[in-house]
PDB file of N, CA and C in Angstrom:
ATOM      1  N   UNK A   1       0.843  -1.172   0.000  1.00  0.00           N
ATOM      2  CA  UNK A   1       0.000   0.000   0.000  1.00  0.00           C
ATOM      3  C   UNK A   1       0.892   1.240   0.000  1.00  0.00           C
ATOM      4  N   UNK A   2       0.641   2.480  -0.506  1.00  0.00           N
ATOM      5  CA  UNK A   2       1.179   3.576  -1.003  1.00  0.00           C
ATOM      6  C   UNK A   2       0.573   4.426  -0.478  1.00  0.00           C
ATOM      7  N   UNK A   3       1.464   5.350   0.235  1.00  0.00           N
ATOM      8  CA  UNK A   3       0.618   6.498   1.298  1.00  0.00           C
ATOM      9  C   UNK A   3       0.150   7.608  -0.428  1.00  0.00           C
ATOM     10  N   UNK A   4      -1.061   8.223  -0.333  1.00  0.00           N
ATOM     11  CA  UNK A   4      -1.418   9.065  -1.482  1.00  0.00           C
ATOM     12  C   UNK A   4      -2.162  10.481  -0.522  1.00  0.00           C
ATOM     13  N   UNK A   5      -2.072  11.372  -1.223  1.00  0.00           N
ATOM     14  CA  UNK A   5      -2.972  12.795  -1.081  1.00  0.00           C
ATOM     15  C   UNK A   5      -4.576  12.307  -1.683  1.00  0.00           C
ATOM     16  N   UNK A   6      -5.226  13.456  -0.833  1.00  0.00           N
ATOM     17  CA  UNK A   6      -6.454  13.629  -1.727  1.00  0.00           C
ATOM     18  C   UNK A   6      -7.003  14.601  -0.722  1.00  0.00           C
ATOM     19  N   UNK A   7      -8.072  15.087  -1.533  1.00  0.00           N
ATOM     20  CA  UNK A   7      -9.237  16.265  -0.983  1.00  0.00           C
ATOM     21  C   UNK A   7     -10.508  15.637  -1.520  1.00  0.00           C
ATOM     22  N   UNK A   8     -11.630  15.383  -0.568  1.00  0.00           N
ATOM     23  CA  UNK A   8     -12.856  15.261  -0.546  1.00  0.00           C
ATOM     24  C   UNK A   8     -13.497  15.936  -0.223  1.00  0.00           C
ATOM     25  N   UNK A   9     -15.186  16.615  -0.318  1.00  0.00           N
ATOM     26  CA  UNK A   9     -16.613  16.534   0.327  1.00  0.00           C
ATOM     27  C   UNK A   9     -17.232  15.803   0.271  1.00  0.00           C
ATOM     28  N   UNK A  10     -18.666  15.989   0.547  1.00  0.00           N
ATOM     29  CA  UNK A  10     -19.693  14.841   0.283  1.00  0.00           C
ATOM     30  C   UNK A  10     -19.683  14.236  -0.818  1.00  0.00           C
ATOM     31  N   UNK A  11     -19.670  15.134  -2.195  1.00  0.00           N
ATOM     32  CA  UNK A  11     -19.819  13.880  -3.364  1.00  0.00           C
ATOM     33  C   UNK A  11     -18.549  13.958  -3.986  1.00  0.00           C
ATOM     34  N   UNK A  12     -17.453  14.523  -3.910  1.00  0.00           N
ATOM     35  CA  UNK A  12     -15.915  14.393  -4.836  1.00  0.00           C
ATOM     36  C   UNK A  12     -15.051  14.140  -4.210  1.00  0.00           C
ATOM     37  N   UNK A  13     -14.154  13.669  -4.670  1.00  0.00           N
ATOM     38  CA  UNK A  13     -12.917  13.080  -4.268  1.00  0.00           C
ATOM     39  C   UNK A  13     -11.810  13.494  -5.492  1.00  0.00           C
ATOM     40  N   UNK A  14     -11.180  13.808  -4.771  1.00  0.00           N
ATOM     41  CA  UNK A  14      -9.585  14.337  -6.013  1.00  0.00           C
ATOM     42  C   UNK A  14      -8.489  13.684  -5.378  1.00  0.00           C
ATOM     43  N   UNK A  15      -7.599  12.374  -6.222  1.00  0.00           N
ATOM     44  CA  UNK A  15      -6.456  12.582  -5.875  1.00  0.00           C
ATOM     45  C   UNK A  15      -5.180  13.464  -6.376  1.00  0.00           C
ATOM     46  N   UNK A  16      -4.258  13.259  -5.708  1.00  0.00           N
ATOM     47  CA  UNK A  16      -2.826  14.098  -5.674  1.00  0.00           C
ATOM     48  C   UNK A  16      -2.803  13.477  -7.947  1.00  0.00           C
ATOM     49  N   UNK A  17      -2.591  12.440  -7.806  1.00  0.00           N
ATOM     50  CA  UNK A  17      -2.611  12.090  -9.295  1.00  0.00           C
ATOM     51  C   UNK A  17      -3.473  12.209 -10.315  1.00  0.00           C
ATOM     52  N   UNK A  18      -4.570  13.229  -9.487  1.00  0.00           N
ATOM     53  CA  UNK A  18      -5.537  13.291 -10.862  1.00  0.00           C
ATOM     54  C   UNK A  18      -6.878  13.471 -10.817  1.00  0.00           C
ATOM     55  N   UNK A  19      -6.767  12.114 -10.768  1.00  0.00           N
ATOM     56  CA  UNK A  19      -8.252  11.156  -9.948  1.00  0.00           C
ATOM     57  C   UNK A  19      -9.416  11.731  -9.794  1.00  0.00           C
ATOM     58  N   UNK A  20     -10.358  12.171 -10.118  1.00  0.00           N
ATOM     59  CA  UNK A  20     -11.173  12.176  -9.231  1.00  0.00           C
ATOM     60  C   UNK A  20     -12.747  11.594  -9.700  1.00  0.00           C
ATOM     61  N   UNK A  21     -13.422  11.475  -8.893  1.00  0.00           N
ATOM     62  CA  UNK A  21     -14.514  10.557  -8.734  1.00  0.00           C
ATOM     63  C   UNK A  21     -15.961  11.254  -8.116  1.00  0.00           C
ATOM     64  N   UNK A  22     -16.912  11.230  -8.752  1.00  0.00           N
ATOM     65  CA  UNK A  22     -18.069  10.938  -7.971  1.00  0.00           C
ATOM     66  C   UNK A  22     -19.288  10.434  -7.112  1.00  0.00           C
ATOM     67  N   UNK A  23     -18.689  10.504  -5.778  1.00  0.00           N
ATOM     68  CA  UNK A  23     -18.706   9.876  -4.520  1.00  0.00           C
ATOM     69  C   UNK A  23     -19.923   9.044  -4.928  1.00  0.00           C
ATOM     70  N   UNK A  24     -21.270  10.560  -5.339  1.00  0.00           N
ATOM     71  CA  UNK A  24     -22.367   9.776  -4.957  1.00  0.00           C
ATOM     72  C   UNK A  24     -23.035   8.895  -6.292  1.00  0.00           C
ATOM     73  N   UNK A  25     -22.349   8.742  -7.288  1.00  0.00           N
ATOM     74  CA  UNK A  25     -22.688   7.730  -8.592  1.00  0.00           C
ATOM     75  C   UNK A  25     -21.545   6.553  -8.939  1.00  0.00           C
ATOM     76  N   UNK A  26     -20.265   6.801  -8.091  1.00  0.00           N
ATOM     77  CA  UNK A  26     -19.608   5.505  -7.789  1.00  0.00           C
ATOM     78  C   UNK A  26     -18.540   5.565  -6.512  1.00  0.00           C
ATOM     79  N   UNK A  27     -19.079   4.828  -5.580  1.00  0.00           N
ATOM     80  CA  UNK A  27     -18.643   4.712  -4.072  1.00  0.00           C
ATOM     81  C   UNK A  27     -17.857   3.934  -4.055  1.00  0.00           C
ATOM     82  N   UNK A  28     -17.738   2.609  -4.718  1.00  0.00           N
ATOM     83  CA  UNK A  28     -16.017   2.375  -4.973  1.00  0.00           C
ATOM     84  C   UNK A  28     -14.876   3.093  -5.471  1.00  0.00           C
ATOM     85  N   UNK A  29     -15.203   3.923  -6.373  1.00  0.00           N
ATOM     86  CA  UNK A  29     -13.998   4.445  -7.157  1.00  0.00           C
ATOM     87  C   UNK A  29     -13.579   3.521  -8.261  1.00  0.00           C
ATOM     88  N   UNK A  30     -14.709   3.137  -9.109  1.00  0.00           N
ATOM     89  CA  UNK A  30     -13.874   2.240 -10.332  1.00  0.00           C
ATOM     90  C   UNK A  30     -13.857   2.924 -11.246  1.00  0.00           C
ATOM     91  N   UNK A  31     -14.706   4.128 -11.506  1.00  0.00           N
ATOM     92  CA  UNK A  31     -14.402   4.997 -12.750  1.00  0.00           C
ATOM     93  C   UNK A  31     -14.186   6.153 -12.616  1.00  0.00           C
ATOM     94  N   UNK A  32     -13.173   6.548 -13.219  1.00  0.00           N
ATOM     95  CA  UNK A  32     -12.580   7.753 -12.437  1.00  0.00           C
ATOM     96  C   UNK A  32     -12.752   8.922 -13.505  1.00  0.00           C
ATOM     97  N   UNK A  33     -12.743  10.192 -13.384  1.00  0.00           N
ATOM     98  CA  UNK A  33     -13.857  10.919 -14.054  1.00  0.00           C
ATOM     99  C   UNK A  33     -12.654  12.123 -15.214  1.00  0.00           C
ATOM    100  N   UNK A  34     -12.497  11.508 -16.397  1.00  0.00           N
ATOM    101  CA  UNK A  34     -11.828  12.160 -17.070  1.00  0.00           C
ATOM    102  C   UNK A  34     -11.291  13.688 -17.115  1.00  0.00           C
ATOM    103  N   UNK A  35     -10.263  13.944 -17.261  1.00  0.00           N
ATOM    104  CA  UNK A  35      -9.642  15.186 -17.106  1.00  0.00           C
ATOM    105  C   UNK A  35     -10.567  16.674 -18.161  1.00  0.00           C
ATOM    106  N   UNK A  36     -10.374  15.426 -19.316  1.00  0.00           N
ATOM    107  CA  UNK A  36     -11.137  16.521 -20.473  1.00  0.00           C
ATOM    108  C   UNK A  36     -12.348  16.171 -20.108  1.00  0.00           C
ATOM    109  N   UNK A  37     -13.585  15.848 -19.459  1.00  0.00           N
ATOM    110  CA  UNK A  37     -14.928  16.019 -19.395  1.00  0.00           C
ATOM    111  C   UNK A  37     -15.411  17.786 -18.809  1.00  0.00           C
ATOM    112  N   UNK A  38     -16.039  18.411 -19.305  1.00  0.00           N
ATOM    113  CA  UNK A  38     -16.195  19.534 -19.169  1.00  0.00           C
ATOM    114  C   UNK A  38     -17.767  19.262 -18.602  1.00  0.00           C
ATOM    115  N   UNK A  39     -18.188  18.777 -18.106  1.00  0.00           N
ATOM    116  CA  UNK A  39     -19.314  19.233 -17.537  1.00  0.00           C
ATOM    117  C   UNK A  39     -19.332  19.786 -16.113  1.00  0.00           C
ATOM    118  N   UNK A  40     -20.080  21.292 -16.327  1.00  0.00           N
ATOM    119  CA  UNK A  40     -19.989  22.389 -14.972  1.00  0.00           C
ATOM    120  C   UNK A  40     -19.741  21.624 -14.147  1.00  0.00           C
ATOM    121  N   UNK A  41     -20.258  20.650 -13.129  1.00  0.00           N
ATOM    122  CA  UNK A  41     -20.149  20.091 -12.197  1.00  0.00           C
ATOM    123  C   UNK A  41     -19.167  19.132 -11.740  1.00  0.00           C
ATOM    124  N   UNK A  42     -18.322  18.537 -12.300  1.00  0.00           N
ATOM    125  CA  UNK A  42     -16.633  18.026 -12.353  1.00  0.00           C
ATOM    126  C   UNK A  42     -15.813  19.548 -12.475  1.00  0.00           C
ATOM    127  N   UNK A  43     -15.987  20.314 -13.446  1.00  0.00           N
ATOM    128  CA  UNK A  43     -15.161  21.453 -13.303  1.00  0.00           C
ATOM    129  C   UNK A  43     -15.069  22.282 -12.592  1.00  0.00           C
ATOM    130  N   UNK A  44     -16.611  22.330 -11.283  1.00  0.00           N
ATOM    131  CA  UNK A  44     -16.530  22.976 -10.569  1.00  0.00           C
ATOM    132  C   UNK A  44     -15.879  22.313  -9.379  1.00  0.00           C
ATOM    133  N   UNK A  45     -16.293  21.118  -9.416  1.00  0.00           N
ATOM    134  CA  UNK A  45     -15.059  20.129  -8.423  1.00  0.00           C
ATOM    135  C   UNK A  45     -13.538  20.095  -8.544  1.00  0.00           C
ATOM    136  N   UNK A  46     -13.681  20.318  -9.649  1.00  0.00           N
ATOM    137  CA  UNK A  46     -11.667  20.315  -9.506  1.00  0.00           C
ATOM    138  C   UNK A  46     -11.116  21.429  -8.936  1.00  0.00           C
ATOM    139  N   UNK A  47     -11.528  22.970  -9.867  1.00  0.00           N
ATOM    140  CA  UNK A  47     -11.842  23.611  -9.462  1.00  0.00           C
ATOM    141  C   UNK A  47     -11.670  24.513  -7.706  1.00  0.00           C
ATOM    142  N   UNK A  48     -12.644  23.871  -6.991  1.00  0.00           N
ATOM    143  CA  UNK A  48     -13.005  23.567  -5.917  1.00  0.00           C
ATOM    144  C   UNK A  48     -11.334  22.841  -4.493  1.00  0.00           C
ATOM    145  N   UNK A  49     -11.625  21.637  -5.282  1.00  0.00           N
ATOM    146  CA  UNK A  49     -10.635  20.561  -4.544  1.00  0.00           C
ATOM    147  C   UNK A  49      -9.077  21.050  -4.959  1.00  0.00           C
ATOM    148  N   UNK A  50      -8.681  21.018  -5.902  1.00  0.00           N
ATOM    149  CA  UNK A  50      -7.291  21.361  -6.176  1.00  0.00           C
ATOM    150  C   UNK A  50      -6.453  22.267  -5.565  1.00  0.00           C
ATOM    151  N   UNK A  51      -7.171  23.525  -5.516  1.00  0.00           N
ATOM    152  CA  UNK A  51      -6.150  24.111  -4.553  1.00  0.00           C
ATOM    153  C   UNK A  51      -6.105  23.461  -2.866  1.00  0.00           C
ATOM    154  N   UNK A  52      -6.917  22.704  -2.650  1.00  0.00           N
ATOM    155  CA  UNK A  52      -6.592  22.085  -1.029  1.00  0.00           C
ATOM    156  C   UNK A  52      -5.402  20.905  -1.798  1.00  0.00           C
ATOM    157  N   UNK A  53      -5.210  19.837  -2.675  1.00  0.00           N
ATOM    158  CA  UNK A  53      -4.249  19.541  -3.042  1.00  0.00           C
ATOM    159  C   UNK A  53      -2.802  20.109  -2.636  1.00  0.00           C
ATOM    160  N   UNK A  54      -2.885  21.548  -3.606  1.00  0.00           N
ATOM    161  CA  UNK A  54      -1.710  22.199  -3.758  1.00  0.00           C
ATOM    162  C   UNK A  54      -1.017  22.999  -2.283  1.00  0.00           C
ATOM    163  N   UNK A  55      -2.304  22.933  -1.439  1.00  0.00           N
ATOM    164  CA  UNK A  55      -1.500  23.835  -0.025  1.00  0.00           C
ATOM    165  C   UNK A  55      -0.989  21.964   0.361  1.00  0.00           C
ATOM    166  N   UNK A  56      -1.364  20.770   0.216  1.00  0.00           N
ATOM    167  CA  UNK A  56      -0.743  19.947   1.008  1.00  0.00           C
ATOM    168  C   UNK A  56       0.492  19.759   0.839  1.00  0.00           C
ATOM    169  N   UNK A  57       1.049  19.808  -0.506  1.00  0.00           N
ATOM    170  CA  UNK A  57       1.918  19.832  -1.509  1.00  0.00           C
ATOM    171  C   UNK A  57       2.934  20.217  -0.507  1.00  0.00           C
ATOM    172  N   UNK A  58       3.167  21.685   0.044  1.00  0.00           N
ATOM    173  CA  UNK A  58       3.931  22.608   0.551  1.00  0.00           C
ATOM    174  C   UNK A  58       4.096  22.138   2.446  1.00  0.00           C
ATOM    175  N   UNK A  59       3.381  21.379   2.778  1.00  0.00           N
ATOM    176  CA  UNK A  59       3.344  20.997   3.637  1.00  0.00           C
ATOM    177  C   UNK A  59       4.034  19.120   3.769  1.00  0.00           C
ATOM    178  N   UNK A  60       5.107  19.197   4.589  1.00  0.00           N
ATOM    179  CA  UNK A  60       5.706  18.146   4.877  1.00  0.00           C
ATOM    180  C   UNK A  60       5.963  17.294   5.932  1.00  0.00           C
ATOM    181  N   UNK A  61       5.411  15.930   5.771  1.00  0.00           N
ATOM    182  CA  UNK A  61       4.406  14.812   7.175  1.00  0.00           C
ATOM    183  C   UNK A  61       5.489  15.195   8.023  1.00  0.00           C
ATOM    184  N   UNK A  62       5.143  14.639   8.978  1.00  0.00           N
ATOM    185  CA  UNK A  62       6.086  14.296  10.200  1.00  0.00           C
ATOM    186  C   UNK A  62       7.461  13.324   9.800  1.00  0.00           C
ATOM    187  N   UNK A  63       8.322  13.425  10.341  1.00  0.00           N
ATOM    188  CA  UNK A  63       9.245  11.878  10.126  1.00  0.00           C
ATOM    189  C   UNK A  63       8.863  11.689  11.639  1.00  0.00           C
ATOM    190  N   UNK A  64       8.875  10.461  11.497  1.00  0.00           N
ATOM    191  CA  UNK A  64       8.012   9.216  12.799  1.00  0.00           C
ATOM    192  C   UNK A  64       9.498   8.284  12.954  1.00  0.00           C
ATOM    193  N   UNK A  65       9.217   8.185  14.707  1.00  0.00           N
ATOM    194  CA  UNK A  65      10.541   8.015  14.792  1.00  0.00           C
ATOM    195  C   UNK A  65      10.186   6.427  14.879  1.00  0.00           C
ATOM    196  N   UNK A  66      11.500   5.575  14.453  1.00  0.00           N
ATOM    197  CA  UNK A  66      11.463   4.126  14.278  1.00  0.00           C
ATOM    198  C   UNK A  66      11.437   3.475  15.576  1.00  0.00           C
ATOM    199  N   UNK A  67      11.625   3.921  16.635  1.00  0.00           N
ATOM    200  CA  UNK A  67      11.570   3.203  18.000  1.00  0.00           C
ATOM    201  C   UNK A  67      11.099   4.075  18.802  1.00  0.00           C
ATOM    202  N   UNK A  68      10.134   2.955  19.831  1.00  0.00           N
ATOM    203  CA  UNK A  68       9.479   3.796  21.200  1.00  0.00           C
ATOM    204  C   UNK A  68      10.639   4.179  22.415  1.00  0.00           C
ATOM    205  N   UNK A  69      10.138   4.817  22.908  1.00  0.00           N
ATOM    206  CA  UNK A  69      11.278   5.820  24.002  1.00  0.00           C
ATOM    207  C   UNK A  69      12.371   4.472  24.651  1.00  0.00           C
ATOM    208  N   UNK A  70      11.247   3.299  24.939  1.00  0.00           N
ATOM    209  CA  UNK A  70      12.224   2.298  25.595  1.00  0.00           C
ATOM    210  C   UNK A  70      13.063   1.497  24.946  1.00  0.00           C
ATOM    211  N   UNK A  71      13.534   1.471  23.353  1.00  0.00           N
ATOM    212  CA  UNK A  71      14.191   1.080  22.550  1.00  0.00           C
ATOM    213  C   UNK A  71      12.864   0.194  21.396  1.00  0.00           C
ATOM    214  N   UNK A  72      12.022  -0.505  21.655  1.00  0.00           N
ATOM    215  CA  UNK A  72      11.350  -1.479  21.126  1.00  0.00           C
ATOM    216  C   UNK A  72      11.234  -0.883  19.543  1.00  0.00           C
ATOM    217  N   UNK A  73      11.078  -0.896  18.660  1.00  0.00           N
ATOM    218  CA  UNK A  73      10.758  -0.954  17.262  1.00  0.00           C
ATOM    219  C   UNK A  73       8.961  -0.314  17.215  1.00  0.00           C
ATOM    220  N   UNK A  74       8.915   0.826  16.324  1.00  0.00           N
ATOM    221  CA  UNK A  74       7.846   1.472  16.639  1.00  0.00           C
ATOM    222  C   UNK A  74       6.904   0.891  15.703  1.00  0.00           C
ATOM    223  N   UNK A  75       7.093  -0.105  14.774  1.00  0.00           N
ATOM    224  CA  UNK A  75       6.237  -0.637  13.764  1.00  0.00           C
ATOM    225  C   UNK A  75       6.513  -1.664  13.844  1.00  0.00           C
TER     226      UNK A  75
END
């Protein structure tokens, strides 16, 4: 498994790669909703979601330390 970005609301989902989906016409995520589709409502989702993307971008996780205080292995 592969740690990934994304920004959601109730019905969209955007990943860091692209991605994005409509929550409430497919709740798995098997079809993922073309870049060039221009209909208002994906464009207003990207739109929308992308710049929360781009502030994560600039922001960098924690490094997590590999052992607990008493030596043991933290994973």
């Amino acid at each position: 498994m592969k740690p990934t970005r994304l920004a959601w609301d109730h019905r969209w989902k955007l990943y860091m790669d692209g991605r994005l989906f409509d929550l409430k016409n497919d709740v798995l995520e098997k079809s993922p909703i073309a870049d060039s589709d221009t209909r208002p409502e994906t464009k207003s989702a990207r739109t929308k979601l992308q710049p929360v993307l781009d502030q994560m971008v600039r922001v960098k996780p924690p490094k997590f330390n590999k052992y607990e205080p008493d030596g043991h292995p933290a994973y």
